[in-house]
Protein backbone atom coordinates (compact mmCIF):
# COMPACT_ATOMS: atom_id res chain seq x y z
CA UNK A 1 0.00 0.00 0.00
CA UNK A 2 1.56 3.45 -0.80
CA UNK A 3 1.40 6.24 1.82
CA UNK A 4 0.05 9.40 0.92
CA UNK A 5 2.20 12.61 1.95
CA UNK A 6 -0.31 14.62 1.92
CA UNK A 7 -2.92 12.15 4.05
CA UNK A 8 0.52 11.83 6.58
CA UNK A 9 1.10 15.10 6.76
CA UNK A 10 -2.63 16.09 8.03
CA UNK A 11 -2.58 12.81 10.33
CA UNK A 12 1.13 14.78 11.73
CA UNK A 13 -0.73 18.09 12.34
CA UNK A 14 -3.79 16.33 14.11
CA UNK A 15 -1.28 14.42 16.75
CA UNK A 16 0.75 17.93 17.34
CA UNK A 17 -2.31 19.60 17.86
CA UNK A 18 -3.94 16.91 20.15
CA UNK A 19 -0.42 16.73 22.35
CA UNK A 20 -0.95 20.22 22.79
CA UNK A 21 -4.29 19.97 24.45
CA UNK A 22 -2.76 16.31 26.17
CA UNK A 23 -5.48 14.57 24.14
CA UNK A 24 -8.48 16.03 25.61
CA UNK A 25 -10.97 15.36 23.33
CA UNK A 26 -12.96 18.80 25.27
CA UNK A 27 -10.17 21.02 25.10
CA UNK A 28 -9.55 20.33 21.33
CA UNK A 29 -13.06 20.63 20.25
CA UNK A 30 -12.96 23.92 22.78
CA UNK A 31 -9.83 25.22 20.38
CA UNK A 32 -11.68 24.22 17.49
CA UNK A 33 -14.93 26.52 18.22
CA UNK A 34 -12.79 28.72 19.36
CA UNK A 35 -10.84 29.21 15.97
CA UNK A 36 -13.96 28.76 14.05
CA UNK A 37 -15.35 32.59 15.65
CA UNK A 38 -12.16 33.88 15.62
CA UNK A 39 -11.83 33.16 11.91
CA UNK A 40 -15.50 33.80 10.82
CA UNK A 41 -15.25 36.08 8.27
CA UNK A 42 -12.60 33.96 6.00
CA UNK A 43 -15.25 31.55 5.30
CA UNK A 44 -17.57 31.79 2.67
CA UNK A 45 -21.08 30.23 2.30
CA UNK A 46 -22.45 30.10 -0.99
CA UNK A 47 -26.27 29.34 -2.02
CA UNK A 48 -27.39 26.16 -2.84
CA UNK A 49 -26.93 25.81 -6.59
CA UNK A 50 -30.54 24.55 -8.29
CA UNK A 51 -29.80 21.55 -10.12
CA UNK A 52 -31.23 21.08 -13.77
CA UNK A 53 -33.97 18.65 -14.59
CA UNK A 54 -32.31 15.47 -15.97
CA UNK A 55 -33.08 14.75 -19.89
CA UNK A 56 -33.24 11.57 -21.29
CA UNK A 57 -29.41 10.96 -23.13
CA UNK A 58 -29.05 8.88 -26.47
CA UNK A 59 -26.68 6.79 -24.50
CA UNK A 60 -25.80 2.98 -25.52
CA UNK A 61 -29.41 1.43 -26.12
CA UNK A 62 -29.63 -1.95 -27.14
């Protein structure tokens, strides 16, 4: 199985920042919400986009 780099290096940030809080699952959700309002207005939401009524394709018939 190859290893991903870029699935390791997420999996490396999420132990550093769990040691920090000495794996308390509280205190890391705490610094979670915490970042979330302090970092509010760098997220976007976008509307919902409508999605179009399907039409019958001329796909492989038999």
């Amino acid at each position: 199985m190859n290893i991903d780099p870029i699935v390791e290096e997420i999996r490396k940030a999420r132990r550093e920042h769990a040691a920090r809080f000495n794996y308390d699952l509280n205190a890391i959700c705490n610094d979670f919400r915490k970042r979330e309002t302090e970092l509010r207005n760098r997220v976007v939401s976008l509307p919902p986009k409508r999605l179009r009524k399907e039409t019958k394709s001329k796909g492989l018939e038999a």
